[in-house]
C-alpha atoms as a PDB file:
ATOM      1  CA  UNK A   1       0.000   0.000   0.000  1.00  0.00           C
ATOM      2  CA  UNK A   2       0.553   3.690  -0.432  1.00  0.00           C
ATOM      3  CA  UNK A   3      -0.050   6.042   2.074  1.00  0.00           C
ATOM      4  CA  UNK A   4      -0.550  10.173   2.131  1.00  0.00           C
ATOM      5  CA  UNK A   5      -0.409  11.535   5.455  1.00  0.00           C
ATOM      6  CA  UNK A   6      -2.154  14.551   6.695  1.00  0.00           C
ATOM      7  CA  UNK A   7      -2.420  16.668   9.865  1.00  0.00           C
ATOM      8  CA  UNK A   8      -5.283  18.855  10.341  1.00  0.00           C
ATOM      9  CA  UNK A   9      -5.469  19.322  13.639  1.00  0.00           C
ATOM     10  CA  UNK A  10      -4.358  21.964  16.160  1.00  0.00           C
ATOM     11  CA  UNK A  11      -3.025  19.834  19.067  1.00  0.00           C
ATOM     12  CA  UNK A  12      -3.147  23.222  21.189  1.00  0.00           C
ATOM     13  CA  UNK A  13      -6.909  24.137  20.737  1.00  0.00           C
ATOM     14  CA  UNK A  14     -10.250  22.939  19.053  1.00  0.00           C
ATOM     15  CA  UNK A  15     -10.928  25.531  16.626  1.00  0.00           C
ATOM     16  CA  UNK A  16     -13.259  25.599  13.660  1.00  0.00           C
ATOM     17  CA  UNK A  17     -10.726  26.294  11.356  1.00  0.00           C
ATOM     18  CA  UNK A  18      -9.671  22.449  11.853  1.00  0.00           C
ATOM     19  CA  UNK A  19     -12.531  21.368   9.877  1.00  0.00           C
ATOM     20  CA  UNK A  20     -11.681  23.448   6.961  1.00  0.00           C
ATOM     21  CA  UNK A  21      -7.967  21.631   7.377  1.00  0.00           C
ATOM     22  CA  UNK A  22      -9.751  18.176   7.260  1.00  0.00           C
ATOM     23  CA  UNK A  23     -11.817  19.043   4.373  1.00  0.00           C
ATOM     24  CA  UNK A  24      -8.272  20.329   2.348  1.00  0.00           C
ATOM     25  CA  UNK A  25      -6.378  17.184   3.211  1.00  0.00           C
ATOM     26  CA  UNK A  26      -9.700  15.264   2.150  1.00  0.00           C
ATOM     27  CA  UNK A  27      -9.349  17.299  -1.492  1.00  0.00           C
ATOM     28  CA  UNK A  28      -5.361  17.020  -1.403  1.00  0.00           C
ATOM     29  CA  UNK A  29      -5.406  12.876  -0.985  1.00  0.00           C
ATOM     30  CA  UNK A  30      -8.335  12.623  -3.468  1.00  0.00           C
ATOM     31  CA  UNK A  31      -6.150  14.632  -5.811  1.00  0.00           C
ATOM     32  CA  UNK A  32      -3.530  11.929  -5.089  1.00  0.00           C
ATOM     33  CA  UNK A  33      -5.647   9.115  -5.848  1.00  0.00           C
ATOM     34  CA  UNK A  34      -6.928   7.549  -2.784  1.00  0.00           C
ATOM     35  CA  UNK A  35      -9.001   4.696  -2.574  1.00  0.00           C
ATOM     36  CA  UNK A  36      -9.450   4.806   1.315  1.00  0.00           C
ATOM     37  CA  UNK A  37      -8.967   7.576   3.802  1.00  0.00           C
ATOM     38  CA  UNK A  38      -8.769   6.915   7.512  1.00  0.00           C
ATOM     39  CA  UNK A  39      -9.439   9.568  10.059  1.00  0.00           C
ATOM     40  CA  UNK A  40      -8.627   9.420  13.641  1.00  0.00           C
ATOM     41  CA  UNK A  41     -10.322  12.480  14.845  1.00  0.00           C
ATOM     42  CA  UNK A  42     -13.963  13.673  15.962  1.00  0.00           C
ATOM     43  CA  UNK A  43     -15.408  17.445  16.549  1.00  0.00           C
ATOM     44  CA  UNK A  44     -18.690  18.349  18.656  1.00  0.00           C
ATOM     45  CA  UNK A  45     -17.440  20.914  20.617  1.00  0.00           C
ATOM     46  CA  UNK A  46     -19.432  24.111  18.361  1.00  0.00           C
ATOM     47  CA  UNK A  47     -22.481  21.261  17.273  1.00  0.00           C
ATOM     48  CA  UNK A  48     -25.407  20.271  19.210  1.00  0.00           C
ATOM     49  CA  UNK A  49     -26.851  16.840  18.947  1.00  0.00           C
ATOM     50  CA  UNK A  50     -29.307  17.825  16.872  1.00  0.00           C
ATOM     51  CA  UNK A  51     -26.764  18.351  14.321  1.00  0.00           C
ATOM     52  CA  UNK A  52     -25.682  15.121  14.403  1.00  0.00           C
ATOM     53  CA  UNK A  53     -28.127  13.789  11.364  1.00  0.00           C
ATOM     54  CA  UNK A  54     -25.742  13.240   8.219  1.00  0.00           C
ATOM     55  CA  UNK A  55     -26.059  16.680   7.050  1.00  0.00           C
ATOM     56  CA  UNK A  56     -25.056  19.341   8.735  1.00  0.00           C
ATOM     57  CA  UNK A  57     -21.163  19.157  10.262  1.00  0.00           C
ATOM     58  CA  UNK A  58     -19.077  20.398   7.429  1.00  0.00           C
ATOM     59  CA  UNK A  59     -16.662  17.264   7.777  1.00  0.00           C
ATOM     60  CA  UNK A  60     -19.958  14.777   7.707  1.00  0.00           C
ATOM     61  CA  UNK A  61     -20.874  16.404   4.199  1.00  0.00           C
ATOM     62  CA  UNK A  62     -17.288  16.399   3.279  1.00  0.00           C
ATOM     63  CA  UNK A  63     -16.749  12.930   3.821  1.00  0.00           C
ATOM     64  CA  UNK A  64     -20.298  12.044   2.051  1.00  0.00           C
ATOM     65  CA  UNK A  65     -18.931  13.647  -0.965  1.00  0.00           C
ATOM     66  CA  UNK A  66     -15.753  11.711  -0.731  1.00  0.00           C
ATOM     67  CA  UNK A  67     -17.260   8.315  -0.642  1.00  0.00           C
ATOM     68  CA  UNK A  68     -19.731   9.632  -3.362  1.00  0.00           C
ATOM     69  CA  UNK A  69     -16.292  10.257  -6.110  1.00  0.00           C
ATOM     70  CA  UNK A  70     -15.130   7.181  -5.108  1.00  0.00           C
ATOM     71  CA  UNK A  71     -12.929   7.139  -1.447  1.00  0.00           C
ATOM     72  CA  UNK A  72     -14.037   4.603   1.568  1.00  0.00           C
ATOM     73  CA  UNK A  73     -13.967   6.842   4.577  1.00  0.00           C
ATOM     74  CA  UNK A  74     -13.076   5.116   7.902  1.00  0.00           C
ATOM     75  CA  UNK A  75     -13.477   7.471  11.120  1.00  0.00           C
ATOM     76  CA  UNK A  76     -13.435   6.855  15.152  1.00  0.00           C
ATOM     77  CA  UNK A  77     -16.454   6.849  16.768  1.00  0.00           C
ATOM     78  CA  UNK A  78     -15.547   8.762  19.227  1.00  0.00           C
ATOM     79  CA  UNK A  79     -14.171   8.549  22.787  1.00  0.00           C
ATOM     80  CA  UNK A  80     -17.115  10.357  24.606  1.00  0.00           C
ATOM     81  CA  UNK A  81     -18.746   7.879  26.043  1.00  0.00           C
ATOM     82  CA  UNK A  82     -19.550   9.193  29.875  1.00  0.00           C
ATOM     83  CA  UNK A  83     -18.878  12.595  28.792  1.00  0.00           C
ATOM     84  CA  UNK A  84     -22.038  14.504  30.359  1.00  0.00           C
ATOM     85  CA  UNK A  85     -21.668  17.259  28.174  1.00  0.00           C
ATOM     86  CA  UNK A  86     -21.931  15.550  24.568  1.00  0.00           C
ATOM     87  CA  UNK A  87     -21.956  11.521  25.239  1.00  0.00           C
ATOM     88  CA  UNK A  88     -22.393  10.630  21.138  1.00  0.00           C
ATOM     89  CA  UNK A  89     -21.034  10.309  18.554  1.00  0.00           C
ATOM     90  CA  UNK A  90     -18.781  12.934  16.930  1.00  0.00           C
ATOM     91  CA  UNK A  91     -18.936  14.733  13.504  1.00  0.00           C
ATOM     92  CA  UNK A  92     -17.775  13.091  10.598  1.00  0.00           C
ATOM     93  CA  UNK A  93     -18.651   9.972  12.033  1.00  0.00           C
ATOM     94  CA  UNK A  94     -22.897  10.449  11.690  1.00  0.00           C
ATOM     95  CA  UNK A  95     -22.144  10.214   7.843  1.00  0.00           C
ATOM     96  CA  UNK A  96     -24.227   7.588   6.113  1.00  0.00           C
ATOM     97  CA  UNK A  97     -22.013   6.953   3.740  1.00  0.00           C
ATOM     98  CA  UNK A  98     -19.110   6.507   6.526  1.00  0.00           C
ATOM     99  CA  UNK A  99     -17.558   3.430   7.937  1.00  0.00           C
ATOM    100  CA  UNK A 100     -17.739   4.678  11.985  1.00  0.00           C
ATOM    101  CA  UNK A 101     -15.715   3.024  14.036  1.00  0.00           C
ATOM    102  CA  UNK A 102     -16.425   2.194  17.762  1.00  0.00           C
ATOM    103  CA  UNK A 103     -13.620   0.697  20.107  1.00  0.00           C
ATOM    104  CA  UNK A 104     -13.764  -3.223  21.958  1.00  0.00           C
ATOM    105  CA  UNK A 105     -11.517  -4.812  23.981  1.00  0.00           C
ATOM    106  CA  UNK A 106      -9.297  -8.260  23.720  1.00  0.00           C
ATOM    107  CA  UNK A 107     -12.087 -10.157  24.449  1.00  0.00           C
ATOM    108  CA  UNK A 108     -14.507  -8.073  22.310  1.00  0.00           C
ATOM    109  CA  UNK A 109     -16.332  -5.983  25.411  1.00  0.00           C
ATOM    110  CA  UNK A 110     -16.915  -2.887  24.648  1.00  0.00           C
ATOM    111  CA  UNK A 111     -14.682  -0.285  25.638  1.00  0.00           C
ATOM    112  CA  UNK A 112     -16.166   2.132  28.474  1.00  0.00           C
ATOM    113  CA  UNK A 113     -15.345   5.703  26.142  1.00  0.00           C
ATOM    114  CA  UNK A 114     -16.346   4.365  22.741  1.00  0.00           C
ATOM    115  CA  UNK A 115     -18.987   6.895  21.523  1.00  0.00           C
ATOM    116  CA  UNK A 116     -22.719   5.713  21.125  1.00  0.00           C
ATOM    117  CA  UNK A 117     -25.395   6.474  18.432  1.00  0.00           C
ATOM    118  CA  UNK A 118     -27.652   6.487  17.184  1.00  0.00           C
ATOM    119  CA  UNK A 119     -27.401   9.577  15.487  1.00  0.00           C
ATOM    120  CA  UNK A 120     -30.247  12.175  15.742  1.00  0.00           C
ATOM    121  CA  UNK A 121     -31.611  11.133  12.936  1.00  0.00           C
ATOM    122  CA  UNK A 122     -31.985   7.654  14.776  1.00  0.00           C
ATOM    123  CA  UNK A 123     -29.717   5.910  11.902  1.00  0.00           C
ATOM    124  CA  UNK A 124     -27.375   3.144  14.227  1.00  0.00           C
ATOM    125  CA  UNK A 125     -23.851   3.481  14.586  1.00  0.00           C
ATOM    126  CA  UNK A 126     -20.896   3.096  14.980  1.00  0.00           C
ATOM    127  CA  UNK A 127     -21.325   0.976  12.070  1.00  0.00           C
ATOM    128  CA  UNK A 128     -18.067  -1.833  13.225  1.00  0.00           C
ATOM    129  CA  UNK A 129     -15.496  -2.193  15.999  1.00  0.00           C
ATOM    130  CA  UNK A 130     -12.475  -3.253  16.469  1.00  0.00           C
ATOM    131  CA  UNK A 131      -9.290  -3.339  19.251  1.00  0.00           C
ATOM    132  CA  UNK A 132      -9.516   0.468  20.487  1.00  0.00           C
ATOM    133  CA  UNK A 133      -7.836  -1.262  24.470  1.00  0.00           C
ATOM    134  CA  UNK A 134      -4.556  -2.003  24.843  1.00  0.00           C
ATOM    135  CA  UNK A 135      -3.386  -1.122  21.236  1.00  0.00           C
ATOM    136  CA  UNK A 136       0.340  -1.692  20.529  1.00  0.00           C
ATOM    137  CA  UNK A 137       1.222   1.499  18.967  1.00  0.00           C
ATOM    138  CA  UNK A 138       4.177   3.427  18.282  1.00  0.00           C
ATOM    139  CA  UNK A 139       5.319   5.413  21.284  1.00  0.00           C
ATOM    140  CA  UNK A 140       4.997   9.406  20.661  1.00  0.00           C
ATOM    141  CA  UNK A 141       7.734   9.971  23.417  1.00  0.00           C
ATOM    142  CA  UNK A 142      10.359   8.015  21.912  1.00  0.00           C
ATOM    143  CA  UNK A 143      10.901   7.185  18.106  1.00  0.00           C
ATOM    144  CA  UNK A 144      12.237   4.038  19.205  1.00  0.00           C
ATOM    145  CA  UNK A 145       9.908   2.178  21.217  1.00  0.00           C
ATOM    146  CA  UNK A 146       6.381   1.456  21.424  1.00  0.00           C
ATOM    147  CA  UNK A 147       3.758   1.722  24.083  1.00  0.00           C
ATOM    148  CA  UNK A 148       0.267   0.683  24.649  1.00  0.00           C
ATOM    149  CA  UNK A 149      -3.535   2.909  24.341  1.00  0.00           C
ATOM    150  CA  UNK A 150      -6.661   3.113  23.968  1.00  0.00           C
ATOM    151  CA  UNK A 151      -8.956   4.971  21.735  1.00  0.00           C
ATOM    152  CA  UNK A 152     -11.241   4.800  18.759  1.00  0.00           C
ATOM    153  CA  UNK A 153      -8.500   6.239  17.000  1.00  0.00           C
ATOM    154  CA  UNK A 154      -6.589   2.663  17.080  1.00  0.00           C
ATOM    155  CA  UNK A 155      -9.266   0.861  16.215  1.00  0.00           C
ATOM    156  CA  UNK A 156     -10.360   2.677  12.704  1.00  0.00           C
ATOM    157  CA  UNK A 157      -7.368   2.285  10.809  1.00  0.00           C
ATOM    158  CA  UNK A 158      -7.638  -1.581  11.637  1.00  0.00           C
ATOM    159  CA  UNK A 159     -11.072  -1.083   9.662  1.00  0.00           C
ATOM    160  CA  UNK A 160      -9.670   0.269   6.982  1.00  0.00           C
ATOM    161  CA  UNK A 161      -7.213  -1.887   6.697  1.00  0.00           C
ATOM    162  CA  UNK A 162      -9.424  -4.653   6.437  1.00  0.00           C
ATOM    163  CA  UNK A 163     -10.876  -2.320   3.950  1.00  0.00           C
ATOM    164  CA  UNK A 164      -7.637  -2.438   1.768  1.00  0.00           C
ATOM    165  CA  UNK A 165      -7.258  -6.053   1.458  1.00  0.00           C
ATOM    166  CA  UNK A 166     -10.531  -6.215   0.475  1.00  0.00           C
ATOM    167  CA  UNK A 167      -9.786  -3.561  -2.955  1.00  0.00           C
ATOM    168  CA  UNK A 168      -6.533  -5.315  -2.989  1.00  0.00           C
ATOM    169  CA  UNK A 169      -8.471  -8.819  -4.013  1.00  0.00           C
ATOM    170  CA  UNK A 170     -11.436  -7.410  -5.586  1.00  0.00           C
ATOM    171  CA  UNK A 171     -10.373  -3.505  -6.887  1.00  0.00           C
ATOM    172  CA  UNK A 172     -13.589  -3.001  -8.374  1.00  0.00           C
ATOM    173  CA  UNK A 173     -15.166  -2.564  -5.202  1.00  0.00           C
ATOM    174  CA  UNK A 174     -17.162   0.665  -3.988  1.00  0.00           C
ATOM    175  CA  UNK A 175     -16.292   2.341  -0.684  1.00  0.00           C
ATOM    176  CA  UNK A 176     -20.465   1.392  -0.230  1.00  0.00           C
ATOM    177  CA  UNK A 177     -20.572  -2.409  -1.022  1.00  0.00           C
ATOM    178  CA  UNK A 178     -16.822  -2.306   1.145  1.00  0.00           C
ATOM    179  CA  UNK A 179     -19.291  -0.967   4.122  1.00  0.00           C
ATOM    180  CA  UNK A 180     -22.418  -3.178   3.651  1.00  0.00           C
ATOM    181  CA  UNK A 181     -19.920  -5.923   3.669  1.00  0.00           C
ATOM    182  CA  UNK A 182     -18.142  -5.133   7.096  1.00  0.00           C
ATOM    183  CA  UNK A 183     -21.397  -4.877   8.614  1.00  0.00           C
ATOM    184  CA  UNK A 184     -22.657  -7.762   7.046  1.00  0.00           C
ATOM    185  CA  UNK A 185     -19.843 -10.159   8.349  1.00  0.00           C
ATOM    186  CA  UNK A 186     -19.673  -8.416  11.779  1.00  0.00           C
ATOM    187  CA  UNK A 187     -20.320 -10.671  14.811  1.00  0.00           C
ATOM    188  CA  UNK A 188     -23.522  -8.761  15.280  1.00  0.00           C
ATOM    189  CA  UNK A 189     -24.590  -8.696  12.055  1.00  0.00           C
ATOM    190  CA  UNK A 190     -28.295  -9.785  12.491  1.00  0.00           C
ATOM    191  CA  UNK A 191     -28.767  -7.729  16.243  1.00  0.00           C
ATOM    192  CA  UNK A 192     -26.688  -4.313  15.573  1.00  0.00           C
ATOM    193  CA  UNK A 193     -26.846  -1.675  17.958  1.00  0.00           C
ATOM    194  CA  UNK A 194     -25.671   1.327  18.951  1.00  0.00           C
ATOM    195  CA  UNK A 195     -23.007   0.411  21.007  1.00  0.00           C
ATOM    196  CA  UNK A 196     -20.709  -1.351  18.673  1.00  0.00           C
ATOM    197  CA  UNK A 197     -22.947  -1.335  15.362  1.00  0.00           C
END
C-alpha cells in the first residue's frame, strides 16, 4: 500500500478552522488518488446533537462527498462515552455513507469511552469495531519504542485496513458495497446496535 499523510489538527486548541484543514487534506489525498482515507479524529465541541443527522457538520458532508467520487472513509467513533456534556457520537462519524468506528476490547467488550449512536436522525452506529484497548502502537515519546492505548483512534485504521485487502483482491469494489460488507460479516450482524454497530 501507499499512504498520504495529513495533519489537520491543532493539538493546542479545538478551533473551527480544523474542519476546513480536514476538508483540504480530504481534497489534497483525493487529488492523489486515494481509494481509502482513515481519520482518527472527531469534533462536537461548536455542534449540538441535533446536528448530528448526516447533514449538517461540514466534515460529515465532506466525507459524504468523498465516498460519493469514489474514497471509503473510515473514522473513530468517538471517545465520549460518559462525557455529560456531549456523550455521542462525533462529527464526521454520523455520515451515512461513513464506515464509523467504535472501540472493543481483547475479548470483544466494549470499551467504556467508545462513543454511542444512534445519530439524531436515529440511523445506528458506529457501524463496526475493532481493538480500540490495549493497542500496541508506536510510542509518541520516543521514536524508538512502542507503548500501549486506547482509543477509537486505534481501532479505525484496523477497519480500513481490512478495507484495503478487500480492494486489494477485488479492486472493483465501492467504498459502499466495502461498508455493507463489514457490517454484514460483523459478529452482530443480524442484532446491531448502537453500542458497537
Amino acid at each position: 500500500a501507499s499512504v498520504i499523510l495529513a495533519m489537520t489538527e491543532d493539538t493546542g486548541d479545538e478551533t473551527i478552522v480544523e474542519e476546513d484543514n480536514w476538508v483540504a487534506a480530504v481534497e489534497w489525498v483525493e487529488a492523489g488518488g486515494a481509494d481509502l482515507i482513515t481519520s482518527s479524529l472527531g469534533y462536537y465541541y461548536w455542534y449540538e446533537y441535533a446536528d448530528l443527522d448526516g447533514d449538517t457538520a461540514l466534515v460529515t458532508r465532506a466525507a459524504d462527498m468523498a465516498v460519493g467520487r469514489g474514497m471509503g472513509v473510515f473514522t473513530s467513533a468517538g471517545n465520549e462515552r460518559g462525557n455529560e456534556e456531549w456523550p455521542h457520537l462525533t462529527a464526521p462519524a454520523d455520515g451515512d455513507s461513513v464506515v464509523a468506528v467504535g472501540a472493543v476490547d481483547l475479548s470483544g467488550n466494549l470499551a467504556v469511552f467508545s462513543s454511542p449512536g444512534p445519530t439524531y436522525d436515529g440511523r445506528i452506529k458506529p457501524d463496526v469495531a475493532a481493538l480500540g484497548v490495549s493497542n500496541h502502537v508506536a510510542s509518541y515519546h520516543d521514536d524508538h519504542s512502542y507503548s500501549s492505548a486506547n482509543g477509537t483512534s486505534f481501532a479505525a485504521p484496523q477497519v480500513a485496513g481490512v478495507a484495503a485487502l478487500m480492494l486489494e483482491r477485488i479492486p472493483t469494489l465501492t467504498p459502499m458495497q466495502i461498508r455493507e460488507a463489514l457490517r454484514e460479516t460483523a459478529s452482530q450482524a443480524a442484532r446491531p446496535d448502537n453500542d458497537m454497530g
